[in-house]
Protein backbone atom coordinates (compact mmCIF):
# COMPACT_ATOMS: atom_id res chain seq x y z
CA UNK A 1 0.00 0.00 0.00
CA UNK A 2 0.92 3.84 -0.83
CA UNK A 3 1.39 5.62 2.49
CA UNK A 4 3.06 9.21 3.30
CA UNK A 5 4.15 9.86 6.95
CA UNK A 6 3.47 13.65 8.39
CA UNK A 7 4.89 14.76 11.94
CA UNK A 8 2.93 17.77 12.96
CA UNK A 9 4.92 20.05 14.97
CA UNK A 10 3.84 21.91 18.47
CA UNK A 11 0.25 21.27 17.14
CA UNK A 12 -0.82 22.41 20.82
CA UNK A 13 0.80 25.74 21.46
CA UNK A 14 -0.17 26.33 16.96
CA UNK A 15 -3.59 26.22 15.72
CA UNK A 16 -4.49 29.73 14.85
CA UNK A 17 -8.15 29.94 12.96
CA UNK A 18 -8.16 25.81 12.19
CA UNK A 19 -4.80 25.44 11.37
CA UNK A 20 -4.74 21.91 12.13
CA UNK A 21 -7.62 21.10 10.07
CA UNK A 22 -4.97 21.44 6.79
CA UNK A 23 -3.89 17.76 8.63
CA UNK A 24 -7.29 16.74 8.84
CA UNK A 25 -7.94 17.64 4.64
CA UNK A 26 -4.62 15.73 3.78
CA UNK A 27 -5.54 12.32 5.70
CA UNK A 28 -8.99 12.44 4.54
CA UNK A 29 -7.65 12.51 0.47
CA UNK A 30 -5.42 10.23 1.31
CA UNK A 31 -7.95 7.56 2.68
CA UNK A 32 -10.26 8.55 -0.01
CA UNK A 33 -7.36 7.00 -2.30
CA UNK A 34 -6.40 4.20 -0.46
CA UNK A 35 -3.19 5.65 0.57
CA UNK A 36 -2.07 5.08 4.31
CA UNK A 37 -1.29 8.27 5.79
CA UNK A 38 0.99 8.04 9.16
CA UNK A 39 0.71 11.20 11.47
CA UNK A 40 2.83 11.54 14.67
CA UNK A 41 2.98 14.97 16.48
CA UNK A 42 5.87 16.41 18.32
CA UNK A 43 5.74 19.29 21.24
CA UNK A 44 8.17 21.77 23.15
CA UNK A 45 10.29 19.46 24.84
CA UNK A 46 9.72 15.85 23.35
CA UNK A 47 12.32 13.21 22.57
CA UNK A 48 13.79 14.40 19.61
CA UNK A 49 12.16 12.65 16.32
CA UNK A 50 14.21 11.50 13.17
CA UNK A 51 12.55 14.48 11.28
CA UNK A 52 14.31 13.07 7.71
CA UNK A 53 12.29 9.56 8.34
CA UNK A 54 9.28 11.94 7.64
CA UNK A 55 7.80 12.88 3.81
CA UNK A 56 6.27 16.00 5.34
CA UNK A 57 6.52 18.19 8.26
CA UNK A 58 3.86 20.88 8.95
CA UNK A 59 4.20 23.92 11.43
CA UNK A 60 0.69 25.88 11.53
CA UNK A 61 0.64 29.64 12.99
CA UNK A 62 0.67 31.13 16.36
CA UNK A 63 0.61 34.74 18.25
CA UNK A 64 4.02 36.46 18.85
CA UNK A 65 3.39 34.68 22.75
CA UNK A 66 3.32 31.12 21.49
CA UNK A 67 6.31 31.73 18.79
CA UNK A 68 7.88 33.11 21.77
CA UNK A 69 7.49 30.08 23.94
CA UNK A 70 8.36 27.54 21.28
CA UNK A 71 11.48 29.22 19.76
CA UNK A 72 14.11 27.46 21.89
CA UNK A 73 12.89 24.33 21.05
CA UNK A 74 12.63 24.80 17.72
CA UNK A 75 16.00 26.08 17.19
CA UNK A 76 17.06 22.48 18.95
CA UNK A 77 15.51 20.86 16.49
CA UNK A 78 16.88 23.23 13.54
CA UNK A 79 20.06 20.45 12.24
CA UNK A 80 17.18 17.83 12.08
CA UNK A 81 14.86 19.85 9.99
CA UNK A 82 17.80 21.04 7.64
CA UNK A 83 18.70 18.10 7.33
CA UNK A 84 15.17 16.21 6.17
CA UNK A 85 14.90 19.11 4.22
CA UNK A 86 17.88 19.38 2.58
CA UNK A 87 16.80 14.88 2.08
CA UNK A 88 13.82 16.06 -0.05
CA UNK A 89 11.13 16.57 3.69
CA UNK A 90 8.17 18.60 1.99
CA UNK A 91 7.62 21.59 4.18
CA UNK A 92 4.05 23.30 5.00
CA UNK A 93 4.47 25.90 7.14
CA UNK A 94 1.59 28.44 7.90
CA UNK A 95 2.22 32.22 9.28
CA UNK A 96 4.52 31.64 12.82
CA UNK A 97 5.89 28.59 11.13
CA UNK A 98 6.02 30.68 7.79
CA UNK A 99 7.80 33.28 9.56
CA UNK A 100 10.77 31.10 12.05
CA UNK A 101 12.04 29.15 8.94
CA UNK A 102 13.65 33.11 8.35
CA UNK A 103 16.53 34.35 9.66
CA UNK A 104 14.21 36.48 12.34
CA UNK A 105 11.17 37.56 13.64
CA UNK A 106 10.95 41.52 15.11
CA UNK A 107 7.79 41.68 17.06
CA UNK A 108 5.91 44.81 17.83
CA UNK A 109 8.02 45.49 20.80
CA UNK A 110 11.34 45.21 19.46
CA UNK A 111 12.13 41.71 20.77
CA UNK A 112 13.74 39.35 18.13
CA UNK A 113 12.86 35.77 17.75
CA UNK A 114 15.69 34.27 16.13
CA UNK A 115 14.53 31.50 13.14
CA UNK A 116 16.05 28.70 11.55
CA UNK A 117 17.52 30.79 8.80
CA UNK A 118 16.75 27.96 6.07
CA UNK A 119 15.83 30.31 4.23
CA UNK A 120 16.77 34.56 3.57
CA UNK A 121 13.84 35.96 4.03
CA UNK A 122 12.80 37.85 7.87
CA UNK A 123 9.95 39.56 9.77
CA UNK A 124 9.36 42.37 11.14
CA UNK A 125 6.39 43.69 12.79
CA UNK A 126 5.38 47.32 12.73
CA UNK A 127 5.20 49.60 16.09
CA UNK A 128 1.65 49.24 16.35
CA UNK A 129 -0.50 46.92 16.97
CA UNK A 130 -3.24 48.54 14.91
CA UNK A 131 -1.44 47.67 11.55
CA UNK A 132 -2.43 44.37 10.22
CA UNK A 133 -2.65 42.55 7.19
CA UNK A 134 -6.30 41.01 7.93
CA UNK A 135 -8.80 39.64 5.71
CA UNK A 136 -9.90 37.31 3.09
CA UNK A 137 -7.42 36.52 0.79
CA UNK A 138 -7.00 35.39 -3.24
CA UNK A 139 -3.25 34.43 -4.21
CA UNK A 140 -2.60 33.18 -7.61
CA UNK A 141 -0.63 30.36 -8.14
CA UNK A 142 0.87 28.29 -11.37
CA UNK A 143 3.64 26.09 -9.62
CA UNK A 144 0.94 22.87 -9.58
CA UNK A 145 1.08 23.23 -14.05
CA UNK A 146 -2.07 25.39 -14.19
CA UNK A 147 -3.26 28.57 -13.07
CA UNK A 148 -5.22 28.12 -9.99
CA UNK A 149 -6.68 31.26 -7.69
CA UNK A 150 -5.88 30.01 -4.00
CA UNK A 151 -8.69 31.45 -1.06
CA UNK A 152 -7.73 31.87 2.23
CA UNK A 153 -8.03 34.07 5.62
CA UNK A 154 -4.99 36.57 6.48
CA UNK A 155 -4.49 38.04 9.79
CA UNK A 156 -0.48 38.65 10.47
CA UNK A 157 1.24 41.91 11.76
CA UNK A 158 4.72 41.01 10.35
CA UNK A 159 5.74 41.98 7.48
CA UNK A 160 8.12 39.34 5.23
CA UNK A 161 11.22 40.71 3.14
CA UNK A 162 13.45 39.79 1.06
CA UNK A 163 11.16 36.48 -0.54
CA UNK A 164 12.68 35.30 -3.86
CA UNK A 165 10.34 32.81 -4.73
CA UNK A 166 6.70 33.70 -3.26
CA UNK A 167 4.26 31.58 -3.20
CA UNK A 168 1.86 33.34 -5.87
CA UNK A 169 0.89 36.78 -6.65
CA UNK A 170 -1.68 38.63 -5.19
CA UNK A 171 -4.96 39.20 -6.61
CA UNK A 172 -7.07 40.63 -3.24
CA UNK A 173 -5.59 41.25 0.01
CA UNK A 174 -2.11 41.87 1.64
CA UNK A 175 0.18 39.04 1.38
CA UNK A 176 3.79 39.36 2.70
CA UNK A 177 3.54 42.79 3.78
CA UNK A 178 0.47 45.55 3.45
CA UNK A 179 -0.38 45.78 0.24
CA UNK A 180 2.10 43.64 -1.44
CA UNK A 181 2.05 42.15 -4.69
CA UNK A 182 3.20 38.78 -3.72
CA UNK A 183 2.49 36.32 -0.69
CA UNK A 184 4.30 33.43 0.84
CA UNK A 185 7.44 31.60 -0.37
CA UNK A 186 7.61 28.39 -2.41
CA UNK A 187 10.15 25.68 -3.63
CA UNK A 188 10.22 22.61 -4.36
CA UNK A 189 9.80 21.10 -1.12
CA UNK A 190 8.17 23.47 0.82
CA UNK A 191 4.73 25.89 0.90
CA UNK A 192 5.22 28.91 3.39
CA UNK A 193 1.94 31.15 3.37
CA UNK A 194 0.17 33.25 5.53
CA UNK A 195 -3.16 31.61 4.64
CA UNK A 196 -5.14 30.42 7.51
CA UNK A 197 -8.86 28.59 7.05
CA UNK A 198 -7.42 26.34 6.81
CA UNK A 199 -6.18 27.27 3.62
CA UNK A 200 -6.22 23.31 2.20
CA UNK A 201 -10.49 22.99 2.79
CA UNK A 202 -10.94 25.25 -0.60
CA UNK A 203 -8.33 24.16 -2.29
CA UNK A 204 -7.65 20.84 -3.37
CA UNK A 205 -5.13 21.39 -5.89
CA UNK A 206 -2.33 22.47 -3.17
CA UNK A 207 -3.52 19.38 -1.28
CA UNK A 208 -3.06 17.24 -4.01
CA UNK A 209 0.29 18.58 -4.75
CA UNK A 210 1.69 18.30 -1.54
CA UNK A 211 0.68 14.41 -1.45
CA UNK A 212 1.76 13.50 -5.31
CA UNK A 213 5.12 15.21 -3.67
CA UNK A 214 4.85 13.11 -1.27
CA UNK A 215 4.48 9.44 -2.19
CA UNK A 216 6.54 9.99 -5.42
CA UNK A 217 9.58 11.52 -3.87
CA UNK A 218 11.27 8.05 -3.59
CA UNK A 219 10.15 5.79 -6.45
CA UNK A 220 11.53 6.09 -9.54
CA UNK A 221 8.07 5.64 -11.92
CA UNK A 222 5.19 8.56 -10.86
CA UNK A 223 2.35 7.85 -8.93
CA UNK A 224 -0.62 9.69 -10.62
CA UNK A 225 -3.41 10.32 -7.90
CA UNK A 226 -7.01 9.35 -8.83
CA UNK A 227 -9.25 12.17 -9.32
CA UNK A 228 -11.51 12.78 -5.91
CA UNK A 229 -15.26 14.72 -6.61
CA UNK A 230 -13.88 18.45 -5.27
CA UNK A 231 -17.21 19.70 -6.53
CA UNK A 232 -18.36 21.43 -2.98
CA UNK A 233 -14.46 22.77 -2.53
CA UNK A 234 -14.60 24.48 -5.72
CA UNK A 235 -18.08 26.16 -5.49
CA UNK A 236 -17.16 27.12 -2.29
CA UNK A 237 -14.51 28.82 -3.49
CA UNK A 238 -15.72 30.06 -6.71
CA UNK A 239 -18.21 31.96 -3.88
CA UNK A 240 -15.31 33.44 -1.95
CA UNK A 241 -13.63 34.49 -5.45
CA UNK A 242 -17.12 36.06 -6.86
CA UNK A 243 -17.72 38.01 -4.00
CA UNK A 244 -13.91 39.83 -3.47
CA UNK A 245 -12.13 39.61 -7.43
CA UNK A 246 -14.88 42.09 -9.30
């Protein structure tokens, strides 16, 4: 049988706005397909895991108190993550997790929360607390082979620089910073976005990509995925995208 493995990370202290429902959406299309889908968790302060025996590690977002309280720990675990990484680990990382796989994070107060520094890009929050990027959210994407408008909920007071490879451009909202043309950072092996929603419920295709990654990163003939009925997900979406892209 087909089967992916996923550790979760700090899954307790990160679950902003249904974050950990993205896990949820990914085990359900992978049961839907017969494909056996292995998910362990990890917290602040667990026996270290072997993070490269995993085919996908998700971080989901947090307030600058929880990023706080999980940053030691996380930078413990930084030569583990590298190196599944750097092994071909798919990485989903949403807002706080977005934002510690940079070299920092400057809150509102000044105080610096130092990240992995996989990759170049940093936060920094303004002075007040009254400056968010907050609201629904259209990002257009073309890294799955088509063009494909991604929905999703925004609420982040750091603003990312220096992101050579965003995730898609925007079409409504902020994105990296207020008013930006571009949100999150992409490669290969990894999805960073500030989409919350969870961001995966409305759009399969980003799913579906991160699982194709996934169980065809070590066999040498593809794995095509059979088509699921995503019906409801698109209309659902195709609301979201009538009502804010005029």
């Amino acid at each position: 049988m087909k089967k992916i493995k996923i550790l979760h990370m700090y899954a307790d202290m990160l679950d902003l706005y249904g974050d950990s429902g993205n896990m949820e959406i990914i085990s359900y299309r992978c049961r839907m397909r017969g494909i056996e889908c292995i998910a362990d968790t990890y917290s602040a302060g667990d026996d270290m895991p072997d993070f490269s025996s995993y085919d996908l590690i998700y971080i989901g977002g947090g307030a600058d108190l929880e990023q706080q309280h999980i940053s030691d720990d996380l930078l413990r675990c930084r030569e583990g993550i590298k190196k599944a990484y750097e092994n071909g680990t798919f990485l989903f990382l949403i807002c706080g997790g977005y934002q510690l796989m940079g070299k920092y994070y400057r809150d509102a107060d000044g105080n610096e929360i130092k990240g992995l520094g996989l990759f170049d890009y940093y936060t920094v929050a303004p002075s007040s607390r009254r400056m968010r990027c907050i609201g629904n959210i259209v990002v257009r994407t073309k890294f799955t082979g088509k063009t494909v408008d991604v929905v999703g909920f925004e609420n982040h007071g750091g603003q990312t620089h220096d992101v050579e490879t965003p995730f898609g451009e925007v079409r409504y909202g902020n994105g990296n910073c207020s008013k930006s043309r571009h949100e999150g950072y992409f490669g290969r092996n990894v999805i960073a976005t500030y989409l919350h929603g969870p961001m995966l419920a409305k759009n399969p295709e980003i799913s579906d990509y991160i699982i194709s990654y996934c169980i065809n990163r070590n066999n040498s003939e593809e794995i095509k995925l059979s088509k699921l009925d995503d019906r409801l997900e698109n209309d659902c979406r195709q609301v979201m995208l009538d009502r804010l892209i005029k």
